[in-house]
N, C-alpha and C. Protein backbone atom coordinates (compact mmCIF):
# COMPACT_ATOMS: atom_id res chain seq x y z
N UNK A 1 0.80 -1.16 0.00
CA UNK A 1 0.00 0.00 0.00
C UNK A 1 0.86 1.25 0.00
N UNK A 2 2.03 1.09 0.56
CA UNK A 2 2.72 2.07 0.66
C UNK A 2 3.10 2.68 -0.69
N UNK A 3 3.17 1.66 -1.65
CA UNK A 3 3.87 1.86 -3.12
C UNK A 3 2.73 2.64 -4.20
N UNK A 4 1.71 1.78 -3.94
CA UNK A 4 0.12 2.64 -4.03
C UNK A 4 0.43 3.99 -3.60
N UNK A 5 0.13 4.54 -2.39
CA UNK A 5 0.41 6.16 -2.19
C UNK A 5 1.48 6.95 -2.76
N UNK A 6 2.99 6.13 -2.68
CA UNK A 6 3.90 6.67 -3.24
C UNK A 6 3.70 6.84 -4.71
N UNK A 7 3.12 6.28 -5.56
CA UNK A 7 2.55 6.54 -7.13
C UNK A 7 1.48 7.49 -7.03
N UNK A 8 0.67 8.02 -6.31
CA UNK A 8 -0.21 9.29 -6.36
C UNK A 8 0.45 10.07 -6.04
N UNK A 9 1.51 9.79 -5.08
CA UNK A 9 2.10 11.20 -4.30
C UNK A 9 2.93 11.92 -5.98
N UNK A 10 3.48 10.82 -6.51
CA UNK A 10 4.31 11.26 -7.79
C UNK A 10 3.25 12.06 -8.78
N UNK A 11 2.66 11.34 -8.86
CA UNK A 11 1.42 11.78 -9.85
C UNK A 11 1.14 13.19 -9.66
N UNK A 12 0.76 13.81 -8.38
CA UNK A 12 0.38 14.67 -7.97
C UNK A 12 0.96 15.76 -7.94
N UNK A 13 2.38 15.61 -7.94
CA UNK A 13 3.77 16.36 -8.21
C UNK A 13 3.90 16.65 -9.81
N UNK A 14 3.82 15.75 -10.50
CA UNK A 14 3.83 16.02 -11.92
C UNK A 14 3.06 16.68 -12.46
N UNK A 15 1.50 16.73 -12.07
CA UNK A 15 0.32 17.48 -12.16
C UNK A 15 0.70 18.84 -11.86
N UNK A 16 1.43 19.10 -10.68
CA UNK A 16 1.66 20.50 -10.72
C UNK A 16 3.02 21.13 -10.99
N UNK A 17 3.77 20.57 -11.57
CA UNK A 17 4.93 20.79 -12.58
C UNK A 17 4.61 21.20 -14.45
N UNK A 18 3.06 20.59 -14.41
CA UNK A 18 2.85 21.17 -16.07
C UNK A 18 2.21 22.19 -16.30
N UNK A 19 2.48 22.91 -17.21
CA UNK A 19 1.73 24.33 -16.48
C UNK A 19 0.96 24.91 -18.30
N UNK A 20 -0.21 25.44 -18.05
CA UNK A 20 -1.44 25.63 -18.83
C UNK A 20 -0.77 26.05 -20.00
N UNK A 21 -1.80 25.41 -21.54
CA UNK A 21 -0.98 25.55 -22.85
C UNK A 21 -0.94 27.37 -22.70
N UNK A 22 -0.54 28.00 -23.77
CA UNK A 22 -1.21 29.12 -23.98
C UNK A 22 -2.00 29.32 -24.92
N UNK A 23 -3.11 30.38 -24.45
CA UNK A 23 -4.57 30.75 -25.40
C UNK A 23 -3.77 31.16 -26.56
N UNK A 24 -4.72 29.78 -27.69
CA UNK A 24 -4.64 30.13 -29.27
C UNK A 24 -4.69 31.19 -30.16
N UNK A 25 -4.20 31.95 -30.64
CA UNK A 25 -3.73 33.53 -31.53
C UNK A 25 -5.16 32.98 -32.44
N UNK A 26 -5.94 34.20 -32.85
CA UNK A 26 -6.57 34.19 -33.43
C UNK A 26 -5.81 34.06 -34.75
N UNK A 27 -7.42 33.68 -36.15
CA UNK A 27 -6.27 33.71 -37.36
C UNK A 27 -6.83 35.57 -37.94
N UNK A 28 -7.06 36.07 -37.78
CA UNK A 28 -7.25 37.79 -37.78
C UNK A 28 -5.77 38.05 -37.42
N UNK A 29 -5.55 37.80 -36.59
CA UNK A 29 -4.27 38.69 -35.82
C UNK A 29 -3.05 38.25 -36.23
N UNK A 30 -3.15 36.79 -36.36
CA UNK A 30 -1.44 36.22 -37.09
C UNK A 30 -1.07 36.58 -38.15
N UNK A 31 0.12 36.70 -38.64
CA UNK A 31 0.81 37.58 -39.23
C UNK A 31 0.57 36.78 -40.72
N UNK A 32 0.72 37.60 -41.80
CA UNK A 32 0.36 36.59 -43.22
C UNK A 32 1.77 35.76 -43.13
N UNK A 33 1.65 34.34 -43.73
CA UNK A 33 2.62 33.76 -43.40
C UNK A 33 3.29 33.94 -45.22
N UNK A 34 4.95 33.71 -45.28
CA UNK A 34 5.99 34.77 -46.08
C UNK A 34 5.53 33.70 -47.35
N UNK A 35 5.71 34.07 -48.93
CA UNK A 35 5.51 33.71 -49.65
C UNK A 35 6.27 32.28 -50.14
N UNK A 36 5.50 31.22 -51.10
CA UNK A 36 6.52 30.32 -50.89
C UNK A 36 7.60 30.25 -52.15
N UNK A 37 8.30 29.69 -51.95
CA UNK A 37 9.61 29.99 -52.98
C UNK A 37 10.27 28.07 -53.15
N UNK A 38 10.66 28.15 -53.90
CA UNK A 38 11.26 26.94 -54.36
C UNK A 38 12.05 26.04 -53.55
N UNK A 39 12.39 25.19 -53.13
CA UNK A 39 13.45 24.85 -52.43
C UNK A 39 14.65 24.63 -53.00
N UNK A 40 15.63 25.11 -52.33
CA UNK A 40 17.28 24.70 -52.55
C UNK A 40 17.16 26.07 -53.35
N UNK A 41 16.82 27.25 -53.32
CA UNK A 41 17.60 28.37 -53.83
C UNK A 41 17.64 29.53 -52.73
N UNK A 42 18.73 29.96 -52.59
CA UNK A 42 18.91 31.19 -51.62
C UNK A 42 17.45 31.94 -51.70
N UNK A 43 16.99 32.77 -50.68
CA UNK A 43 16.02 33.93 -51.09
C UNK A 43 16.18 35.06 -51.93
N UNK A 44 15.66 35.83 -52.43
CA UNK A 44 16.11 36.99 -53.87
C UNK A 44 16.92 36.66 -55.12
N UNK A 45 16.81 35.08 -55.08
CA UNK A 45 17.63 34.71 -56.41
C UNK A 45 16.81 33.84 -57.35
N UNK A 46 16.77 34.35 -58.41
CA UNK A 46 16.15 34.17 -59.66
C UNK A 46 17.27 32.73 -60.52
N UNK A 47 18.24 33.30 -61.02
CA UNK A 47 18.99 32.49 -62.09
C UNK A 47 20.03 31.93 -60.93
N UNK A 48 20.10 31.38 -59.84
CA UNK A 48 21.64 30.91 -59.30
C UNK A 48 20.90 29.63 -58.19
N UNK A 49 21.77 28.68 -58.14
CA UNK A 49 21.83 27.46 -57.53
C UNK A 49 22.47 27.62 -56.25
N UNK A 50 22.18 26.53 -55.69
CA UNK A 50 23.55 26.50 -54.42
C UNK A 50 24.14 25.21 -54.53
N UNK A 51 25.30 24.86 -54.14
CA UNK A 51 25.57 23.77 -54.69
C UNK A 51 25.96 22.77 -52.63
N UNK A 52 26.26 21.75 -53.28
CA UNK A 52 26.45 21.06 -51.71
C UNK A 52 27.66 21.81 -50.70
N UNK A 53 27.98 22.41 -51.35
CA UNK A 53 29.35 22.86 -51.00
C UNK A 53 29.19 24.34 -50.44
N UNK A 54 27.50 24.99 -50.67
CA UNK A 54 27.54 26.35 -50.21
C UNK A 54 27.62 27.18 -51.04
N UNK A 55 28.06 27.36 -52.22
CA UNK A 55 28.71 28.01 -53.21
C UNK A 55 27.64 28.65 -54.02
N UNK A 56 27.48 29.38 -54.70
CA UNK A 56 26.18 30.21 -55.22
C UNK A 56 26.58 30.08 -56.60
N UNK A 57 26.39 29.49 -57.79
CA UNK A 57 26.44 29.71 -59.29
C UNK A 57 25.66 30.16 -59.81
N UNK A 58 25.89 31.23 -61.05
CA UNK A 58 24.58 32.06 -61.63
C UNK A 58 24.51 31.19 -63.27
N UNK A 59 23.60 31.19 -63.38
CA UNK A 59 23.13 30.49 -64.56
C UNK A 59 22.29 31.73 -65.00
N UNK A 60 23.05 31.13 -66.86
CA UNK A 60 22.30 32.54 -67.98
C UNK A 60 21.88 32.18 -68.80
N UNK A 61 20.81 32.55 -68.48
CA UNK A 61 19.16 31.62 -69.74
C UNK A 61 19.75 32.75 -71.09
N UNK A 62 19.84 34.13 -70.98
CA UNK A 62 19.51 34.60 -71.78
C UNK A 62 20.97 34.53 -72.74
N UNK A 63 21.60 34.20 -72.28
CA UNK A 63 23.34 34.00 -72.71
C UNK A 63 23.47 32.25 -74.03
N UNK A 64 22.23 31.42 -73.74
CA UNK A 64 21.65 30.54 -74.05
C UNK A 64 21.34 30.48 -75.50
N UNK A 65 20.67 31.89 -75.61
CA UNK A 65 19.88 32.16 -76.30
C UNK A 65 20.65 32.90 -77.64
N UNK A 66 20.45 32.66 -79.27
CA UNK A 66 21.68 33.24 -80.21
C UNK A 66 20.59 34.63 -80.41
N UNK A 67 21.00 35.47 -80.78
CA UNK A 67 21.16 37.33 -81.06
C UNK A 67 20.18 36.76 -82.38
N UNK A 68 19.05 37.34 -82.69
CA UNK A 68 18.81 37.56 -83.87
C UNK A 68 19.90 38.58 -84.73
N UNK A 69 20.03 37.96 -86.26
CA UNK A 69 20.32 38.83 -87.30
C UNK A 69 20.00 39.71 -88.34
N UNK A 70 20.18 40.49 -87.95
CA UNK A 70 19.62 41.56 -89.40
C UNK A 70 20.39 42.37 -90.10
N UNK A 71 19.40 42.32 -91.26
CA UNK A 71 20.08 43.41 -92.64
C UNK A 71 19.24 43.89 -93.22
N UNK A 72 19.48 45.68 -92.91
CA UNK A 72 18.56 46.17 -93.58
C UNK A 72 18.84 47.03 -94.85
N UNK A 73 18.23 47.19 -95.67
CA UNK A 73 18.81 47.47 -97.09
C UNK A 73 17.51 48.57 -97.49
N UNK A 74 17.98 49.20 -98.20
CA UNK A 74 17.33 50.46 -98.40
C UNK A 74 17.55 50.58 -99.96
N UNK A 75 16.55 50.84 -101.19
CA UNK A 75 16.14 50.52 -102.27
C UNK A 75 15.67 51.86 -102.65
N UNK A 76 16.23 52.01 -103.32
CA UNK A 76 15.44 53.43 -104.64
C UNK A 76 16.18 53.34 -106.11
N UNK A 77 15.41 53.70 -106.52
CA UNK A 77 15.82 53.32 -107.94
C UNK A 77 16.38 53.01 -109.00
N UNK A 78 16.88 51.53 -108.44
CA UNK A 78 17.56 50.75 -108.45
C UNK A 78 18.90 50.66 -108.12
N UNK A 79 18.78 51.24 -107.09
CA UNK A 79 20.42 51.59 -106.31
C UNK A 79 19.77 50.94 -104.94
N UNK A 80 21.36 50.51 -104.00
CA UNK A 80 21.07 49.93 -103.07
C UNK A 80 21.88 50.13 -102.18
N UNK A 81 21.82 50.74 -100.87
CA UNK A 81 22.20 50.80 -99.60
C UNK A 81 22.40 50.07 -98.51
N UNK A 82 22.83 49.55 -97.94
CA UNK A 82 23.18 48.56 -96.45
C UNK A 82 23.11 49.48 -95.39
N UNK A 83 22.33 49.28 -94.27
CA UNK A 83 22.60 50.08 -93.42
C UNK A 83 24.15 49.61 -92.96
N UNK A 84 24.31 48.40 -92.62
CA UNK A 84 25.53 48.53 -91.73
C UNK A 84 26.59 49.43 -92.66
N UNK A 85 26.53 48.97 -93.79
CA UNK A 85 27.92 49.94 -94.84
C UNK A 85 27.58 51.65 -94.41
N UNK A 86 26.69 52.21 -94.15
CA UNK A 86 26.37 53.47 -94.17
C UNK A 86 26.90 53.80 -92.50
N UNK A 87 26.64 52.72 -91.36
CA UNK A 87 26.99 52.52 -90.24
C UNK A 87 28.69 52.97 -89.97
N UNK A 88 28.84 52.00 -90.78
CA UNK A 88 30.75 52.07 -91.07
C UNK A 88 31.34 53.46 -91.77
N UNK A 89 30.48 54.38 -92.46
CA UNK A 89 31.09 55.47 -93.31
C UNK A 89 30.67 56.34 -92.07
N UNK A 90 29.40 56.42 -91.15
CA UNK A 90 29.57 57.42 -90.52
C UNK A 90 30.26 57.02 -89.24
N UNK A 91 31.07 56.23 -88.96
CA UNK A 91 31.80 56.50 -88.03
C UNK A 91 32.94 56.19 -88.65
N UNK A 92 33.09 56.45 -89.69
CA UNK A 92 34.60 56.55 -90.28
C UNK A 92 35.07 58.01 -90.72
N UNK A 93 33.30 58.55 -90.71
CA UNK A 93 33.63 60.29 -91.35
C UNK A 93 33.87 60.63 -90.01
N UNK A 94 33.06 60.48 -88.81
CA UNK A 94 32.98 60.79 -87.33
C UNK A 94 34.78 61.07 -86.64
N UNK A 95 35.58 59.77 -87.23
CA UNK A 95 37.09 59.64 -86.64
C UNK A 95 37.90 60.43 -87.79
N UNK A 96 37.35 60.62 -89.01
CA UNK A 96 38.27 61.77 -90.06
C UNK A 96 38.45 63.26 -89.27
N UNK A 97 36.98 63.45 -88.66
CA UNK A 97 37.36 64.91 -88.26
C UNK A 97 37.40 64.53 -86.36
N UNK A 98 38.92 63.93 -86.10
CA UNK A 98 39.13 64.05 -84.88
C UNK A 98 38.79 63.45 -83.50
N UNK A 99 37.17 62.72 -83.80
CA UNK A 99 36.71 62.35 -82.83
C UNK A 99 37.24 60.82 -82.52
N UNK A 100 36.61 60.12 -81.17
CA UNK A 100 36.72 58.67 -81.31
C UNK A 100 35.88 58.03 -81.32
N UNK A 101 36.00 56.65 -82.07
CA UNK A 101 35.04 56.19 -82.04
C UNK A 101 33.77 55.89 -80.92
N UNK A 102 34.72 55.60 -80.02
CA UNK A 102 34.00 55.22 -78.90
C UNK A 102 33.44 56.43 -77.60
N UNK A 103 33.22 56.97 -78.67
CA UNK A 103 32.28 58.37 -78.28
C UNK A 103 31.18 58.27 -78.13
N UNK A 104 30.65 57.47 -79.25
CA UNK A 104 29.43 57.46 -79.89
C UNK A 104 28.78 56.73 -78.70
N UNK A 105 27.69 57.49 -77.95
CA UNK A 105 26.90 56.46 -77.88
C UNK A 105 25.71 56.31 -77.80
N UNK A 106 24.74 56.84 -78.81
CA UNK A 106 23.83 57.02 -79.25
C UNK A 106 24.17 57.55 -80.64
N UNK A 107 23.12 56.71 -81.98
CA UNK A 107 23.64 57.06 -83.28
C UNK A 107 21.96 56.86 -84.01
N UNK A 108 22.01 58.07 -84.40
CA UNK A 108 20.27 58.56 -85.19
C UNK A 108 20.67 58.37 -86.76
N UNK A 109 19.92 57.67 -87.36
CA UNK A 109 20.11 58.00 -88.95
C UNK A 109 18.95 58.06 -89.17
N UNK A 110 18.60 59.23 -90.35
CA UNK A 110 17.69 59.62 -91.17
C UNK A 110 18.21 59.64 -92.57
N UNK A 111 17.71 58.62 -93.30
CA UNK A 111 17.42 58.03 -94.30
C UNK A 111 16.43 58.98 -95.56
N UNK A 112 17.30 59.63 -96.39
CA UNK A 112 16.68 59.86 -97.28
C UNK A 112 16.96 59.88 -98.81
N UNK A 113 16.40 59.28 -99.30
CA UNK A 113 16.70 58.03 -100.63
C UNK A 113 16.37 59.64 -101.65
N UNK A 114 15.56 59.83 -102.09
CA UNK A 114 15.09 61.10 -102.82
C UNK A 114 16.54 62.26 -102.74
N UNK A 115 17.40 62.47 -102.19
CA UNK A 115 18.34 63.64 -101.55
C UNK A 115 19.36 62.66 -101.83
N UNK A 116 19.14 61.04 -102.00
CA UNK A 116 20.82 60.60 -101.72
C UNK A 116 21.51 60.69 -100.74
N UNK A 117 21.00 60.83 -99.53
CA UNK A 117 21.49 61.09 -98.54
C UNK A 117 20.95 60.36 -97.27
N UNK A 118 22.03 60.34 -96.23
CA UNK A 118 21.92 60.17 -94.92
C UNK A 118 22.00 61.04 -94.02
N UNK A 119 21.22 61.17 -93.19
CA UNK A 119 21.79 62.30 -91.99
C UNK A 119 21.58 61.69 -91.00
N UNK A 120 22.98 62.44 -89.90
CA UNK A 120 22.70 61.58 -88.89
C UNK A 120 23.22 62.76 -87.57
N UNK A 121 22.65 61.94 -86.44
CA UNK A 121 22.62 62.58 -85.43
C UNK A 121 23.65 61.86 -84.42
N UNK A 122 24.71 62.09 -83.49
CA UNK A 122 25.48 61.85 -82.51
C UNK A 122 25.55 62.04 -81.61
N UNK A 123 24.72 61.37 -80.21
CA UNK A 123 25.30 61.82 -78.87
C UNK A 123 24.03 62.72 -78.60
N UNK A 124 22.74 62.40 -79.37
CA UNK A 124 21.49 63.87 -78.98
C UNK A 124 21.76 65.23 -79.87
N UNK A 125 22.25 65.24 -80.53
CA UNK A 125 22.62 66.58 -81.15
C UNK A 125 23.62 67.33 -80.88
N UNK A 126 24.80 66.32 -79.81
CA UNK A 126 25.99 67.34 -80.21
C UNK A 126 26.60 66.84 -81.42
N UNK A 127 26.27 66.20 -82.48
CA UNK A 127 27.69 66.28 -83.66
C UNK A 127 26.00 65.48 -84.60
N UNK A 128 26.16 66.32 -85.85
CA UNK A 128 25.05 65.84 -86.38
C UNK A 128 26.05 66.37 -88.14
N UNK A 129 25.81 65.64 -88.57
CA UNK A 129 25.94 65.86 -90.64
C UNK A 129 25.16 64.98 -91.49
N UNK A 130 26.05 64.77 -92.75
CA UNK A 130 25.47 63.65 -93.97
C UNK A 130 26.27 63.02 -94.76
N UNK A 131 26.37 62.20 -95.08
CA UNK A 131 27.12 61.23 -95.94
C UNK A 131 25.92 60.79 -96.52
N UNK A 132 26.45 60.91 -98.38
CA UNK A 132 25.88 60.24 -99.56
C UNK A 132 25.69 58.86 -99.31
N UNK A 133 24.43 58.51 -99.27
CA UNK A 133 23.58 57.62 -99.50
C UNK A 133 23.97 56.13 -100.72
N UNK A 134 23.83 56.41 -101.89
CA UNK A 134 24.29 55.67 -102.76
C UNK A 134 26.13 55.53 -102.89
């Protein structure tokens, strides 16, 4: 009997060693929980991995991808123009009078077939002329 009491006496001790859950957070008040995201990629990263090792690699979709090509050609009566060839004369007239090439960085052409001519604009309007067309 003694062993009997001594198992309530325990009991009774443990009972007041656990102490009340706490009152449940409403769902009004809890905070929106954070958006979900992929697993195995750092947070704020789009194109990069992590590897076992910790290490962050960036991967390039768009590097993937080949450059479209173009050629545009410009036609009047029965004469024929390349833009890129017209490209190459005005920054070849551009470095005749002094400048460098790598000035340029913004380049306007106005195209006019009727006049034989090109005009072009450099840099917004600080350096603007014409080179013959045909």
């Amino acid at each position: 009997m003694q062993e009997n009491a001594k198992n309530t006496m325990e009991t009774k001790v443990a009972a007041k060693d656990i102490k009340p859950a706490a009152p449940a957070m409403k769902a009004e008040a809890a905070a929106p929980a954070p958006a979900k995201r992929k697993p195995g990629r750092p947070a704020g990263s789009k194109n990069s991995t992590t590897s076992k090792a910790g290490k962050t690699k960036t991967t390039k979709k768009a590097a993937d991808k080949k450059e479209m090509e173009t050629k545009i050609v410009v036609q009047y009566k029965g004469r024929d123009a390349e833009y890129s060839a017209l490209e190459e004369k005005i920054k070849e007239k551009f470095v005749a009078e002094g400048h460098r090439a790598g000035a340029i960085k913004k380049l306007e052409v106005y195209i006019k077939p009727e006049d034989s001519a090109a005009y072009y604009v450099i840099n917004n309007g600080k350096y603007s002329d014409h080179i013959d067309l045909f």
